[in-house]
N, C-alpha and C. Protein backbone atom coordinates (compact mmCIF):
# COMPACT_ATOMS: atom_id res chain seq x y z
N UNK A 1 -48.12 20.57 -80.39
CA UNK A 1 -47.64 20.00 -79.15
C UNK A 1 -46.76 18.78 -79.47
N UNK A 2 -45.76 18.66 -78.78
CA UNK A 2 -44.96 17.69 -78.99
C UNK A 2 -45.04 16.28 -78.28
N UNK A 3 -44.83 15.14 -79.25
CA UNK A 3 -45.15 13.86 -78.72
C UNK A 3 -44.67 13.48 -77.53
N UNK A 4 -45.21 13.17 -76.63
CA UNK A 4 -44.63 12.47 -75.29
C UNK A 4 -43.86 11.62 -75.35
N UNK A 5 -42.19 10.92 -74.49
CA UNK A 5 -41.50 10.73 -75.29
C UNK A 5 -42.11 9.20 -74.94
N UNK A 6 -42.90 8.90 -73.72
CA UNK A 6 -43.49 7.60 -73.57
C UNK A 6 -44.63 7.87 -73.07
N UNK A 7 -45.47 6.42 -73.35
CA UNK A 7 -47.01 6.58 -73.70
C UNK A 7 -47.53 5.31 -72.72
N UNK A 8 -48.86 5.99 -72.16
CA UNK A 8 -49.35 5.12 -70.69
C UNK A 8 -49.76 4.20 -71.60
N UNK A 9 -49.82 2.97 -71.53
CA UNK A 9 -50.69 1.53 -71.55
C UNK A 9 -50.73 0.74 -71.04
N UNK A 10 -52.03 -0.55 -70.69
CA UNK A 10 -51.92 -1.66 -69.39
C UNK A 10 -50.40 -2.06 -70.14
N UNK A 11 -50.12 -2.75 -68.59
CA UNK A 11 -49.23 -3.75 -68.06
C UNK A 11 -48.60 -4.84 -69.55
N UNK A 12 -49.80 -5.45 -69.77
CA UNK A 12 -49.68 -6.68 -70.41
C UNK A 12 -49.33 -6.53 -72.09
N UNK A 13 -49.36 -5.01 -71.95
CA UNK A 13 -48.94 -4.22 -73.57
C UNK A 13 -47.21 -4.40 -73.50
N UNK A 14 -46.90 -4.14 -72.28
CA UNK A 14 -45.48 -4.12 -71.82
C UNK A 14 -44.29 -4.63 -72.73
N UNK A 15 -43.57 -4.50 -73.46
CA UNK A 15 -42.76 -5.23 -74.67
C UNK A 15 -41.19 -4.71 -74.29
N UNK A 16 -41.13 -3.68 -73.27
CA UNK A 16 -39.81 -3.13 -72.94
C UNK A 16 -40.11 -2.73 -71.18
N UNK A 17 -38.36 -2.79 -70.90
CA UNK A 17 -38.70 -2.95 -69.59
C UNK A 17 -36.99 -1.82 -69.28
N UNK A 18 -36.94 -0.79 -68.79
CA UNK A 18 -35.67 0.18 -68.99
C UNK A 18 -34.84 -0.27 -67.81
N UNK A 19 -33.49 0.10 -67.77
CA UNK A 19 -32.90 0.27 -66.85
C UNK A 19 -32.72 1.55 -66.37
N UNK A 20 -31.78 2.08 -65.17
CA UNK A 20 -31.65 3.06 -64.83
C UNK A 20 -30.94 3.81 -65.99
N UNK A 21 -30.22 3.28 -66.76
CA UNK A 21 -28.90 4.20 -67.62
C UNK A 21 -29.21 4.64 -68.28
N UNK A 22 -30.48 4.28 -69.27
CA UNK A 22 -31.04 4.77 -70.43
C UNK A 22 -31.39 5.58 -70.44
N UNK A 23 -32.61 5.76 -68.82
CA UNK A 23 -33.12 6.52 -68.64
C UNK A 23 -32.66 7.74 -68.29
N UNK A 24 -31.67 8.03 -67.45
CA UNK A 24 -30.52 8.98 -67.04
C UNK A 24 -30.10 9.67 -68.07
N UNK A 25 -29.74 8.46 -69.26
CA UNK A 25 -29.42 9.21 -70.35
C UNK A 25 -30.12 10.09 -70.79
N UNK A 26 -31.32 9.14 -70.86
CA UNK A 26 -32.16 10.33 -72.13
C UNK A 26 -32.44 11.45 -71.73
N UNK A 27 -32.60 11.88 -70.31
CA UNK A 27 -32.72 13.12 -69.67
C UNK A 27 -31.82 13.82 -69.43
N UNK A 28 -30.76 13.67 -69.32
CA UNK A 28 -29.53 14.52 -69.00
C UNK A 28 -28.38 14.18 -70.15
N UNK A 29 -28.43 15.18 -70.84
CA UNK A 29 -27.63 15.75 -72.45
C UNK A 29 -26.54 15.62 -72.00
N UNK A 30 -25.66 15.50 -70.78
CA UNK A 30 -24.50 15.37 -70.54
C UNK A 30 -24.02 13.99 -70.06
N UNK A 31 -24.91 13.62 -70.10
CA UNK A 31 -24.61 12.11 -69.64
C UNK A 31 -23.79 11.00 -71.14
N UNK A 32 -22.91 10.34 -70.73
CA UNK A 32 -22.09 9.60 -71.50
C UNK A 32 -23.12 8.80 -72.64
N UNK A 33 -24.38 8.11 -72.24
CA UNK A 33 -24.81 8.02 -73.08
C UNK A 33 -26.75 8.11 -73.68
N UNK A 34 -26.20 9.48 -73.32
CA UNK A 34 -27.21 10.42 -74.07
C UNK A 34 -27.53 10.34 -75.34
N UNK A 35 -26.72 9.91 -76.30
CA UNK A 35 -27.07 9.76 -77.59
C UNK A 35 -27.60 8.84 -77.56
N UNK A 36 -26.72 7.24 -77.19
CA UNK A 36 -27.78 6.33 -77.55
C UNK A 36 -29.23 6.24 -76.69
N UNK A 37 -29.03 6.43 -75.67
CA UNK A 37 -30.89 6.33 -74.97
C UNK A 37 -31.61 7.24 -75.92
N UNK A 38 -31.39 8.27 -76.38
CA UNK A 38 -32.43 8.90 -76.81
C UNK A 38 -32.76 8.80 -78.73
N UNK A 39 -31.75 7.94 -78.84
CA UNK A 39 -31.55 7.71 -80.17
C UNK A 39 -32.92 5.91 -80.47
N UNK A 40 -33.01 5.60 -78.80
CA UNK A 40 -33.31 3.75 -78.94
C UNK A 40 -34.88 4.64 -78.45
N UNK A 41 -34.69 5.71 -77.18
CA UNK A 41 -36.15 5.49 -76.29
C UNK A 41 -37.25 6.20 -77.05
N UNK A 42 -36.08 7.41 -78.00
CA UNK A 42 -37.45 8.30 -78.56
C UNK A 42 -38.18 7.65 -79.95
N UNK A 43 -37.39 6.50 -80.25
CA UNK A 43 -38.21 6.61 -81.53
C UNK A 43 -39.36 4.60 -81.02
N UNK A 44 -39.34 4.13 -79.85
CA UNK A 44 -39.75 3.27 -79.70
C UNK A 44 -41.29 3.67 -79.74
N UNK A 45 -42.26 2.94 -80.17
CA UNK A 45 -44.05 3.09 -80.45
C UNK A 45 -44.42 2.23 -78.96
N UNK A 46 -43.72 1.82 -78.62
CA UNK A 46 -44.08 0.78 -77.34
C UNK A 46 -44.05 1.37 -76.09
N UNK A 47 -45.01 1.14 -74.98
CA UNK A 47 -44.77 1.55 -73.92
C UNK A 47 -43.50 0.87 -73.19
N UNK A 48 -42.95 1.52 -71.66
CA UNK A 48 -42.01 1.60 -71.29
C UNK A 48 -42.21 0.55 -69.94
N UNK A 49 -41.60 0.62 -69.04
CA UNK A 49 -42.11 0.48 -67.64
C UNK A 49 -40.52 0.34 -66.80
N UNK A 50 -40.39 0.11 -65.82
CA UNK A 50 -39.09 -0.13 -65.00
C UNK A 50 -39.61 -0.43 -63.51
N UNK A 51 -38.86 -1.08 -62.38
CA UNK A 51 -39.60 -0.53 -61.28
C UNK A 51 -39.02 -0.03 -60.17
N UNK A 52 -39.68 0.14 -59.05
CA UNK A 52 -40.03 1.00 -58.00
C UNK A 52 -38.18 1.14 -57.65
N UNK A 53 -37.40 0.47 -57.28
CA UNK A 53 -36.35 0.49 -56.87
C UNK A 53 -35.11 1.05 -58.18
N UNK A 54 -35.68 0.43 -59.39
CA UNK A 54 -34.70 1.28 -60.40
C UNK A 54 -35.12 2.99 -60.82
N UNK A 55 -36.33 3.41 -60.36
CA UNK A 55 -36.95 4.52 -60.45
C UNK A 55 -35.76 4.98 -59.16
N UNK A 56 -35.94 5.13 -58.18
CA UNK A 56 -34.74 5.51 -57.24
C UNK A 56 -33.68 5.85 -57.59
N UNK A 57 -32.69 4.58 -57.94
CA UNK A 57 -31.84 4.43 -58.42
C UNK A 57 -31.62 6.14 -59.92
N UNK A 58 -32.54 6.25 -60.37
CA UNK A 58 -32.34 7.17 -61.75
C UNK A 58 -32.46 8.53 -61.09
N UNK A 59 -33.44 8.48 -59.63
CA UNK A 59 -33.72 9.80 -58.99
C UNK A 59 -32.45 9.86 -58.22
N UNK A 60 -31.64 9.12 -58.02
CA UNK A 60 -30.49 9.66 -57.10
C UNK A 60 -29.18 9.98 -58.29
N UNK A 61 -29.47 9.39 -59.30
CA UNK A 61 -28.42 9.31 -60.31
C UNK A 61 -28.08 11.08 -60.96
N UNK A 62 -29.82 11.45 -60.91
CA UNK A 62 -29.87 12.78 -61.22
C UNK A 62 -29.99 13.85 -60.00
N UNK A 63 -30.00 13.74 -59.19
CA UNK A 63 -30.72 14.38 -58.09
C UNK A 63 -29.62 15.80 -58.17
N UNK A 64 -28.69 15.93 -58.36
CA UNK A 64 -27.82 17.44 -59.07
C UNK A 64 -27.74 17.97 -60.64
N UNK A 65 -28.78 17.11 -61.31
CA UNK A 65 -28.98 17.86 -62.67
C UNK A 65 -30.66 18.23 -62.41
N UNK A 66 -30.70 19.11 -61.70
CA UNK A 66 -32.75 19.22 -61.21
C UNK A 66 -33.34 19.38 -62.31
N UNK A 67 -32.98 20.06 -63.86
CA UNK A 67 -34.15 20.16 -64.32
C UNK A 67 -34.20 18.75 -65.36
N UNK A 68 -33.03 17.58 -65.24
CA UNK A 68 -33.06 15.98 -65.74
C UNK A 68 -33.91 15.35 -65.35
N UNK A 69 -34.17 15.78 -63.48
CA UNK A 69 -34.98 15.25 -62.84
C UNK A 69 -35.95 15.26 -62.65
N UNK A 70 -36.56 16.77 -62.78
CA UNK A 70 -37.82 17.12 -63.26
C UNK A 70 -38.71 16.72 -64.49
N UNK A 71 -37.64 16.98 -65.25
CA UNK A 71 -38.08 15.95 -66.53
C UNK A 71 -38.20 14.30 -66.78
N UNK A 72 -37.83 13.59 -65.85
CA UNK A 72 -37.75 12.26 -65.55
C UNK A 72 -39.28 12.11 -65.13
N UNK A 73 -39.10 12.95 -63.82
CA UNK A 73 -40.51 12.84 -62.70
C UNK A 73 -41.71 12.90 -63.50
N UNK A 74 -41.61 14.00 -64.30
CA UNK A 74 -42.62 14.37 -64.98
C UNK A 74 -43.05 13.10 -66.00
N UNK A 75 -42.12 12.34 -66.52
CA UNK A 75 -42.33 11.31 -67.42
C UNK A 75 -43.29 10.19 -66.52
N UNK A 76 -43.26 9.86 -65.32
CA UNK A 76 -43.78 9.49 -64.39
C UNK A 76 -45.05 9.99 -63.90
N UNK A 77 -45.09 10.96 -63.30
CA UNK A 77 -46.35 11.70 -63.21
C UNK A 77 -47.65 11.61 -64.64
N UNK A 78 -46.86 11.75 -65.58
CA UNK A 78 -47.88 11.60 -66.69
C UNK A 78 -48.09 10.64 -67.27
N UNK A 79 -47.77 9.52 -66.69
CA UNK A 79 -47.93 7.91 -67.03
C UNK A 79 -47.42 7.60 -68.17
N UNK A 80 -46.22 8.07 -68.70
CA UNK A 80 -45.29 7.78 -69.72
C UNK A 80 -44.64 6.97 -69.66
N UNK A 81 -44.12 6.41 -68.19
CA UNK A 81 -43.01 5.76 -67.57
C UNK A 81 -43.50 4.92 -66.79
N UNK A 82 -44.14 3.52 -66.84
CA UNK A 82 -44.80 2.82 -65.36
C UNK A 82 -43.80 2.48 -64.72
N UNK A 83 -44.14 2.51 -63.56
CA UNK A 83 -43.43 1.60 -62.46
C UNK A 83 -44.17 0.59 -62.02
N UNK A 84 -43.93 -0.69 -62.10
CA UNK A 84 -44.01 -1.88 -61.75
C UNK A 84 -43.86 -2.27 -60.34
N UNK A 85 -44.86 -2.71 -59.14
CA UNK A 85 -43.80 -3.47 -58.23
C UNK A 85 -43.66 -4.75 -58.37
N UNK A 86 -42.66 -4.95 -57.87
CA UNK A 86 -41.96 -6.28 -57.51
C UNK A 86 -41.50 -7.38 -56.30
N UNK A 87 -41.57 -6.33 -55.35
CA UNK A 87 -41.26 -6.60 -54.20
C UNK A 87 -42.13 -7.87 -53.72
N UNK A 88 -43.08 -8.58 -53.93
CA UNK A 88 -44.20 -9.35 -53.40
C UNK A 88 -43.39 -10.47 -54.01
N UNK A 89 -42.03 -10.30 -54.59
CA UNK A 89 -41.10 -11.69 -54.78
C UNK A 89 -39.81 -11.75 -53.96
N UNK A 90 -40.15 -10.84 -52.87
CA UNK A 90 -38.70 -10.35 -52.07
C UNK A 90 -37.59 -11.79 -52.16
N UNK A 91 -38.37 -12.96 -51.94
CA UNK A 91 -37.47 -14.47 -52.37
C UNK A 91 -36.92 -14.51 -53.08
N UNK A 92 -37.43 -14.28 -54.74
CA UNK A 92 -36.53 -14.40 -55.77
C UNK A 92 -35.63 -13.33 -55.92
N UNK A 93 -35.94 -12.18 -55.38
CA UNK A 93 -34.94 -11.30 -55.29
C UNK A 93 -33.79 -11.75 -54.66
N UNK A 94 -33.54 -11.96 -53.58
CA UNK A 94 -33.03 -12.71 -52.45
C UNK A 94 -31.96 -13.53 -53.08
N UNK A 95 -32.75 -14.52 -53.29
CA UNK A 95 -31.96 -15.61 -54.26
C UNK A 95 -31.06 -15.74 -55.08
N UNK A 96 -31.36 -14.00 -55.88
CA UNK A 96 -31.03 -13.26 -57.00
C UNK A 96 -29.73 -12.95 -56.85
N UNK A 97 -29.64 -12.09 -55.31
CA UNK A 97 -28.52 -11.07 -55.07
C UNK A 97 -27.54 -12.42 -54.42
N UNK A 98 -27.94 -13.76 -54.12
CA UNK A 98 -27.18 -14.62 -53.52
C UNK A 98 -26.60 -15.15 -54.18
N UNK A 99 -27.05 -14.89 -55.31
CA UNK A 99 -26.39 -16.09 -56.81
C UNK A 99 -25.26 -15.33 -57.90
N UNK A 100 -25.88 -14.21 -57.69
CA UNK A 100 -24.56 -12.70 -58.42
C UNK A 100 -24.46 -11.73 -57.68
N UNK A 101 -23.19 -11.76 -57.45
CA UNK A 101 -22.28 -11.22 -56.21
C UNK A 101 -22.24 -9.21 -56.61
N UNK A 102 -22.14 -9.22 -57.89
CA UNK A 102 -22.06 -8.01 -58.82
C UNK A 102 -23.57 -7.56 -58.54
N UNK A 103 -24.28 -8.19 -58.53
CA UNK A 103 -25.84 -7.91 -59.09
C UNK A 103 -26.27 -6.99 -57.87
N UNK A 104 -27.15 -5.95 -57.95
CA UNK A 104 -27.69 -4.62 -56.95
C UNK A 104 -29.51 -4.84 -57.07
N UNK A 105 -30.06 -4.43 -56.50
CA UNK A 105 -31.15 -4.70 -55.93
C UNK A 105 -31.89 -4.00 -57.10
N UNK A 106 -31.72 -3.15 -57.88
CA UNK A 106 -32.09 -2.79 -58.93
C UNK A 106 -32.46 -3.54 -60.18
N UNK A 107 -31.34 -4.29 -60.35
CA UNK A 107 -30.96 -5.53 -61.20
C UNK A 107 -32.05 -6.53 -61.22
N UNK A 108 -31.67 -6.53 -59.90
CA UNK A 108 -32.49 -8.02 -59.40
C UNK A 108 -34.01 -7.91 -59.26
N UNK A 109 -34.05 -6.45 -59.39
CA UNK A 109 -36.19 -6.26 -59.65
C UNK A 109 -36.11 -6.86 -60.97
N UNK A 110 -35.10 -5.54 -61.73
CA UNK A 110 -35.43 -6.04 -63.25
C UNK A 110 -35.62 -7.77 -63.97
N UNK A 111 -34.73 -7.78 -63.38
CA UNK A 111 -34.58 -9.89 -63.34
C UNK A 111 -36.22 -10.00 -63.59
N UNK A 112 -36.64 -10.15 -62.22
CA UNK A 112 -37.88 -10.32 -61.15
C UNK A 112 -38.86 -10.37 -62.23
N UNK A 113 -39.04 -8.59 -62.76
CA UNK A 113 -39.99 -8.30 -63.27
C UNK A 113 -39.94 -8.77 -65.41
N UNK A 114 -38.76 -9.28 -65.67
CA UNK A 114 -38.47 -9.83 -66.82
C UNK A 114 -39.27 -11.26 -67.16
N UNK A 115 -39.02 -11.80 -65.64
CA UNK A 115 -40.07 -13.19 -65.48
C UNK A 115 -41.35 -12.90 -65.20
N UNK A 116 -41.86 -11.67 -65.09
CA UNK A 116 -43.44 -11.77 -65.11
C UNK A 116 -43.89 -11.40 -66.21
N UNK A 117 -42.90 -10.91 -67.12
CA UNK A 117 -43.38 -9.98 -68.58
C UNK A 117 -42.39 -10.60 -69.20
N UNK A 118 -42.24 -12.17 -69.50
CA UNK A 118 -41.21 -12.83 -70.25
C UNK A 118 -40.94 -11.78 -72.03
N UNK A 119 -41.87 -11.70 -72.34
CA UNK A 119 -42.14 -11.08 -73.86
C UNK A 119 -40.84 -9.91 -74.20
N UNK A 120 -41.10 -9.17 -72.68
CA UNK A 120 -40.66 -7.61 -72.89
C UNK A 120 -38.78 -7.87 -72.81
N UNK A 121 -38.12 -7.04 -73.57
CA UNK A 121 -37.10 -6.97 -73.74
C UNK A 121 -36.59 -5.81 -72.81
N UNK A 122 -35.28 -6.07 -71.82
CA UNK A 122 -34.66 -4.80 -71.23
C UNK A 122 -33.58 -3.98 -72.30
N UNK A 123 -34.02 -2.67 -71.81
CA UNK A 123 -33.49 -2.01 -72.60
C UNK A 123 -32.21 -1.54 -71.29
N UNK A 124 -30.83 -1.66 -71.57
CA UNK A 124 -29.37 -1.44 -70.62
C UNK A 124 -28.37 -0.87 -71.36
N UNK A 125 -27.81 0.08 -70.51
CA UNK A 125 -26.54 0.06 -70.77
C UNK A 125 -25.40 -1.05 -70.17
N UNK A 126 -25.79 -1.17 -69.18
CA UNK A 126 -24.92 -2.21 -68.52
C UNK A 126 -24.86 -4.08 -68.93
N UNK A 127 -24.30 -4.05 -69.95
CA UNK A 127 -23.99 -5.13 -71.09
C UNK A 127 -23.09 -6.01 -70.14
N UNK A 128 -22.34 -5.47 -69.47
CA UNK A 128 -21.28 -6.47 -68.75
C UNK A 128 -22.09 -7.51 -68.11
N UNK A 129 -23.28 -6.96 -67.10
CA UNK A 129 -23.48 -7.84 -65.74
C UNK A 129 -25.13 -8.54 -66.73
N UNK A 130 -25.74 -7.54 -67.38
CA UNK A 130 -27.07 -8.52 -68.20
C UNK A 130 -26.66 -9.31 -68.83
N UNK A 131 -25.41 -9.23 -69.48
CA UNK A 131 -25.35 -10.54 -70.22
C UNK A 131 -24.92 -12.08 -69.39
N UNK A 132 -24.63 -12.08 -68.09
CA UNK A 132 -24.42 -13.27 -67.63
C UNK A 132 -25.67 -13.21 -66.37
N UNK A 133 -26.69 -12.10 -66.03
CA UNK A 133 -27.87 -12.79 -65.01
C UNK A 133 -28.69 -13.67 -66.40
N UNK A 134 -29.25 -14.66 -65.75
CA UNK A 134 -30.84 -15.37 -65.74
C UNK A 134 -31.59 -15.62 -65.60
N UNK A 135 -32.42 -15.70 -66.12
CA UNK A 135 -33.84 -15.50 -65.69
C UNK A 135 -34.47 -16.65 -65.69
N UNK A 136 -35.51 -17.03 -65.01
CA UNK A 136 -36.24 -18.79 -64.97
C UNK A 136 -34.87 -19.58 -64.39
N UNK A 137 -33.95 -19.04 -63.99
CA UNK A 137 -33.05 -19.54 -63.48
C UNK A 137 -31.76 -19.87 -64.39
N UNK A 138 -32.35 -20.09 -65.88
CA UNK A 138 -30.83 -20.46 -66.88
C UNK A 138 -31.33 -19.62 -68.34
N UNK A 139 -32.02 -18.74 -68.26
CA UNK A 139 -32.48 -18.68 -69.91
C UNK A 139 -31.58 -16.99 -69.40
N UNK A 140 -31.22 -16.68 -71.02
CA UNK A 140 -30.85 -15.29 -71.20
C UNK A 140 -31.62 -14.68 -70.91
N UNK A 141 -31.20 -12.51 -70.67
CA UNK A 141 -32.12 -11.85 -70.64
C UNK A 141 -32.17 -11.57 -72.17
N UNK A 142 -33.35 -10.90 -72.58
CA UNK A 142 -33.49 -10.17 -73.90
C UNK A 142 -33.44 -9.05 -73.86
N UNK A 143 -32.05 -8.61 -74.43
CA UNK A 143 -31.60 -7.08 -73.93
C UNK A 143 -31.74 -6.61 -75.30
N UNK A 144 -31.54 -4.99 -75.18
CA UNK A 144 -31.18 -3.76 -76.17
C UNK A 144 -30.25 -2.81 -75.65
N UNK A 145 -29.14 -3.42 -75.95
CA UNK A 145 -28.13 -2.41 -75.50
C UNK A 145 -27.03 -1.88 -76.79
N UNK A 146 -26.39 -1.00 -75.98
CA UNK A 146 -25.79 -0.12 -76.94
C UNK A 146 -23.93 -1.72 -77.84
């Protein structure tokens, strides 16, 4: 049987935190960058997590490649993939989307949820807009991008 490509553990194990792109990637072979997500997600020993609003975000991204999506869901369903909420900071979100004009509600969980799991590093494709949000208000994010 083949290894699951992510593995359930508490919260506080948390050391990576995905964006939508990676994830898109690694499921759909046609996606631009399919190589690298699956080149960074499959060989990581660490659990995963993302949340509730960037999970969306990856289900609408795929929602015409069904069996990407199935395979996504399924990463979910089998607690490979946590989802995090965030929403119980709707303020700092708020704050978030008021302060970067670029920044999408997706983003701005990830932000959110970067400051509750300072440790964990986001894993992005989107290098343009992570490299200028902050987190605690002035500190970098700690990305893995291509």
């Amino acid at each position: 049987m083949a290894r699951p490509i992510f593995r359930c553990v508490k919260v506080s194990a948390i050391n990576y935190l995905v964006d939508a792109g990676p994830v898109v990637g690694l499921f759909n072979r046609q996606d631009q960058w399919h190589a690298w997500s699956a080149s960074v997600l499959t060989v990581l020993e660490e659990p995963l997590a993302t949340t509730e609003t960037v999970w969306a975000e990856v289900c609408h991204l795929l929602r015409t490649a069904r069996p990407c999506l199935l395979a996504a869901v399924n990463a979910v369903r089998t607690g490979g993939l946590r989802l995090l909420p965030v929403w119980e900071q709707a303020d700092r979100i708020s704050a978030l989307l008021e302060k970067y004009p670029q920044m999408d509600a997706g983003d701005a969980s990830l932000v959110v949820l970067s400051e509750k799991l300072p440790k964990a590093k986001i894993i992005t494709t989107d290098v343009r807009d992570f490299t200028i949000y902050r987190r605690f208000r002035n500190e970098s994010l700690p990305l893995i991008h291509p």
